[in-house]
PDB file of N, CA and C in Angstrom:
ATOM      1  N   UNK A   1       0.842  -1.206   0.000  1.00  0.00           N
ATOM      2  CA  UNK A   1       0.000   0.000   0.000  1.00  0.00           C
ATOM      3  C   UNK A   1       0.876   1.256   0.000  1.00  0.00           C
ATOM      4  N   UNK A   2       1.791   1.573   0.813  1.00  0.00           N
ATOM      5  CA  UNK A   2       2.696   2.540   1.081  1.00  0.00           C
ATOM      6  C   UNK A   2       3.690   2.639  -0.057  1.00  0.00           C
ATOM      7  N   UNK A   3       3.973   1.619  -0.595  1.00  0.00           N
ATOM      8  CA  UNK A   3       4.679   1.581  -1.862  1.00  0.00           C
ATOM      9  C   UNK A   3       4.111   2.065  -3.048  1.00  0.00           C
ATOM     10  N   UNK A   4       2.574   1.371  -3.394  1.00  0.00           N
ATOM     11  CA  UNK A   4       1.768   2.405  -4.309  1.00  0.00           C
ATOM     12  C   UNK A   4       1.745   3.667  -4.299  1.00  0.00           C
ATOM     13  N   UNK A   5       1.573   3.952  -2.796  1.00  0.00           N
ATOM     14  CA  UNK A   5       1.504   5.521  -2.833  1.00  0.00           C
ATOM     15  C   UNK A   5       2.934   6.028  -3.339  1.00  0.00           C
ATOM     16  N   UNK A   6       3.941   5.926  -2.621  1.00  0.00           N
ATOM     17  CA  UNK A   6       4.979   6.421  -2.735  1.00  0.00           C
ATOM     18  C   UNK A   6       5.445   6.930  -4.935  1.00  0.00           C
ATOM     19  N   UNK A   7       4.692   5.325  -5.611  1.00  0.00           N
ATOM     20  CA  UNK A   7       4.867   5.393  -6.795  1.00  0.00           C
ATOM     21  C   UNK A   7       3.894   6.422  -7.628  1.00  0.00           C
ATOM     22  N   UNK A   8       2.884   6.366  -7.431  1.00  0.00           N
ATOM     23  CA  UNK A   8       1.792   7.586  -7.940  1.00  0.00           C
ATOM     24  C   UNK A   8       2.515   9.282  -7.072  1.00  0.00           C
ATOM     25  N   UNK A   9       2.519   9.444  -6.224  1.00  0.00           N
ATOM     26  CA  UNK A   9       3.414  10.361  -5.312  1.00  0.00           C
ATOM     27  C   UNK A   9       4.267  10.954  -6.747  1.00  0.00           C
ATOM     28  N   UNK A  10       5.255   9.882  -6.932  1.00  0.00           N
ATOM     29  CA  UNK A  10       6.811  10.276  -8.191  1.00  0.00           C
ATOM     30  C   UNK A  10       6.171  10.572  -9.122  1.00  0.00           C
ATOM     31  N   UNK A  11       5.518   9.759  -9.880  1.00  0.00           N
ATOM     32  CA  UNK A  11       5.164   9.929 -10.990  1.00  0.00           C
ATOM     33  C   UNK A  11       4.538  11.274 -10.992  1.00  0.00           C
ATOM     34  N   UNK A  12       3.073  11.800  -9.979  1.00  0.00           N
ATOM     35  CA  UNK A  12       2.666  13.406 -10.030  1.00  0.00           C
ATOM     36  C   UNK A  12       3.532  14.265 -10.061  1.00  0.00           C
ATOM     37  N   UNK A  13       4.666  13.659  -9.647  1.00  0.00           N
ATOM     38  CA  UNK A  13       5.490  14.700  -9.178  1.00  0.00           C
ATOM     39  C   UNK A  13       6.686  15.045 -10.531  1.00  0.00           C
ATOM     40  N   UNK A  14       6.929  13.835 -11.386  1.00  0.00           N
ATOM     41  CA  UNK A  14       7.285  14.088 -12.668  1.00  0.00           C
ATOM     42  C   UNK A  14       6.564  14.717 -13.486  1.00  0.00           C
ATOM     43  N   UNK A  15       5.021  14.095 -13.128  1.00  0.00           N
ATOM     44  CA  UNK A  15       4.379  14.670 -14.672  1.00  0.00           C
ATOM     45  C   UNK A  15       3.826  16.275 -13.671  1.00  0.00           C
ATOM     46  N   UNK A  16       4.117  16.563 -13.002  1.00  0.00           N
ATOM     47  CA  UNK A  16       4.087  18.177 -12.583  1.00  0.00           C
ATOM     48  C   UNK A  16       4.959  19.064 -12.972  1.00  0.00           C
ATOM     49  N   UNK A  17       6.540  18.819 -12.622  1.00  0.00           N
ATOM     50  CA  UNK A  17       7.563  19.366 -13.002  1.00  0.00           C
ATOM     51  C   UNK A  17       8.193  19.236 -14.635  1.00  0.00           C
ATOM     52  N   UNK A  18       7.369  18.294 -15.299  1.00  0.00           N
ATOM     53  CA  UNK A  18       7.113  18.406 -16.669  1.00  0.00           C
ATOM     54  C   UNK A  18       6.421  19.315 -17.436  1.00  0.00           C
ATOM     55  N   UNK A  19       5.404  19.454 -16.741  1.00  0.00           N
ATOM     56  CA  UNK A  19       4.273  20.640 -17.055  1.00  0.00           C
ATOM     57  C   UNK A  19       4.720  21.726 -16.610  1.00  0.00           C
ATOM     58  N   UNK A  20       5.301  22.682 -15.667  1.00  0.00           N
ATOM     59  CA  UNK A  20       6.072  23.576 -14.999  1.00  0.00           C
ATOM     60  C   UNK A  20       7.585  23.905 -16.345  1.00  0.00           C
ATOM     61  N   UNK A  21       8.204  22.568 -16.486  1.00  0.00           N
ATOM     62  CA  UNK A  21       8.589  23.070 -17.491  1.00  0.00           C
ATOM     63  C   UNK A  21       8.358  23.674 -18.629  1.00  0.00           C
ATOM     64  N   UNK A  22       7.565  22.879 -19.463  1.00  0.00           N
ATOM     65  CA  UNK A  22       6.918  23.354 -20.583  1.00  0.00           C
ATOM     66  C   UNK A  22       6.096  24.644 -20.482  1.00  0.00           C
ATOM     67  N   UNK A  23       5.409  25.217 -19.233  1.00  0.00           N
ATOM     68  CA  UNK A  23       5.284  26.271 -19.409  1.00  0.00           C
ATOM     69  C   UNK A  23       6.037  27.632 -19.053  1.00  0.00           C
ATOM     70  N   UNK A  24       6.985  27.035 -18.245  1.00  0.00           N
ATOM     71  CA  UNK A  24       8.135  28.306 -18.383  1.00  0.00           C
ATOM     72  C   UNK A  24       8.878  28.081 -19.959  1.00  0.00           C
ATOM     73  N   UNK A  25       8.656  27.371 -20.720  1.00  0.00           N
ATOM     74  CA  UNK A  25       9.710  27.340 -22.032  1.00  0.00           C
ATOM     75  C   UNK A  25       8.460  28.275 -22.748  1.00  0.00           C
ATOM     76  N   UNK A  26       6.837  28.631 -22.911  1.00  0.00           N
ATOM     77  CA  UNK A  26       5.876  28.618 -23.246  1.00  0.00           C
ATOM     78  C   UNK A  26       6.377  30.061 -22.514  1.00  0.00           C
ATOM     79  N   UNK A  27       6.162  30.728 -21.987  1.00  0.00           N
ATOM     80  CA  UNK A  27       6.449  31.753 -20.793  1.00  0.00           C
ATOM     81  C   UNK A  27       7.600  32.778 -21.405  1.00  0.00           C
ATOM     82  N   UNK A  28       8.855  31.998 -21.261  1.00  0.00           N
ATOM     83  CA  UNK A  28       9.791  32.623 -22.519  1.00  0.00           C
ATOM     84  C   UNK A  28      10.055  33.052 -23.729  1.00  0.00           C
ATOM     85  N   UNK A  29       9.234  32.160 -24.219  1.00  0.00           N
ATOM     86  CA  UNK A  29       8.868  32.235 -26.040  1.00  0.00           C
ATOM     87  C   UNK A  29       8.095  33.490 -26.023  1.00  0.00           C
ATOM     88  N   UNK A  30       7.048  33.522 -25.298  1.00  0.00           N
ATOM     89  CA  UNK A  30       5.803  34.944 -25.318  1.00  0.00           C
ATOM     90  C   UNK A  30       6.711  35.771 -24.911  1.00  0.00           C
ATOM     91  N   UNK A  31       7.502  35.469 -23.959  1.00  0.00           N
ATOM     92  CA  UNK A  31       8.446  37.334 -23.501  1.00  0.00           C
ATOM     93  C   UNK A  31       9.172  37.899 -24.601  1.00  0.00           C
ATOM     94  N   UNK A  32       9.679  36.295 -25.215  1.00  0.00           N
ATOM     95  CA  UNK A  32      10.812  37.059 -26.207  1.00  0.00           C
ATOM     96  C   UNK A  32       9.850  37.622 -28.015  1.00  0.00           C
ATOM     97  N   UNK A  33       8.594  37.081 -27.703  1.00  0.00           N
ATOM     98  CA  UNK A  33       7.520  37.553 -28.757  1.00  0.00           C
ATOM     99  C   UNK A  33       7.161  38.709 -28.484  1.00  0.00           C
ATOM    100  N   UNK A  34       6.600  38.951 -27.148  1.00  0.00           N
ATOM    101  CA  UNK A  34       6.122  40.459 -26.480  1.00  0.00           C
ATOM    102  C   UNK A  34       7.362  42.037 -26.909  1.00  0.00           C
ATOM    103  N   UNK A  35       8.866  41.541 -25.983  1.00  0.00           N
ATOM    104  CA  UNK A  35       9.547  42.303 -26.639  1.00  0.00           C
ATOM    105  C   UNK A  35       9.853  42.567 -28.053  1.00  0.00           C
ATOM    106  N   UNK A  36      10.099  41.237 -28.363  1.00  0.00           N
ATOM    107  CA  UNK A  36      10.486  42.124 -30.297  1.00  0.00           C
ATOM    108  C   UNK A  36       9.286  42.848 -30.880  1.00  0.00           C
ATOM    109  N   UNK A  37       7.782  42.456 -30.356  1.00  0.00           N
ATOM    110  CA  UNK A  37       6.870  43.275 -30.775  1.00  0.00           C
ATOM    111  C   UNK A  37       7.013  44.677 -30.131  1.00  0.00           C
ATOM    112  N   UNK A  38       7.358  45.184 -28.882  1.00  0.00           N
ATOM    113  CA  UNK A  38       7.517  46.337 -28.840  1.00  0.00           C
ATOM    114  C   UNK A  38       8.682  47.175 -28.943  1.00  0.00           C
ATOM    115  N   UNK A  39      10.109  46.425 -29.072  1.00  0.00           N
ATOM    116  CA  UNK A  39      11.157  47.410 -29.780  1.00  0.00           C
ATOM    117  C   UNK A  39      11.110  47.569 -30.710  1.00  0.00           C
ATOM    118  N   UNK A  40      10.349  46.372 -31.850  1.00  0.00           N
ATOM    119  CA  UNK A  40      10.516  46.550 -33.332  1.00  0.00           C
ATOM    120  C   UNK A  40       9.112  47.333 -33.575  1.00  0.00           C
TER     121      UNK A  40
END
């Protein structure tokens, strides 16, 4: 039982910090879209 948990536990915890990634890469892309739209 404690072992299941522990395994669902990792895994949320991968597929969280997966998603966290992808939206700071998502996050960056728009900043660096936002600026060139307003210097250029």
């Amino acid at each position: 039982m404690n072992q299941t948990h522990d395994k669902i536990k990792a895994s949320y915890f991968s597929e969280s910090s997966f998603k966290v990634t992808c939206l700071a890469k998502w996050h960056h892309l728009l900043g660096m879209y936002y600026v060139t739209i307003m210097v250029g």
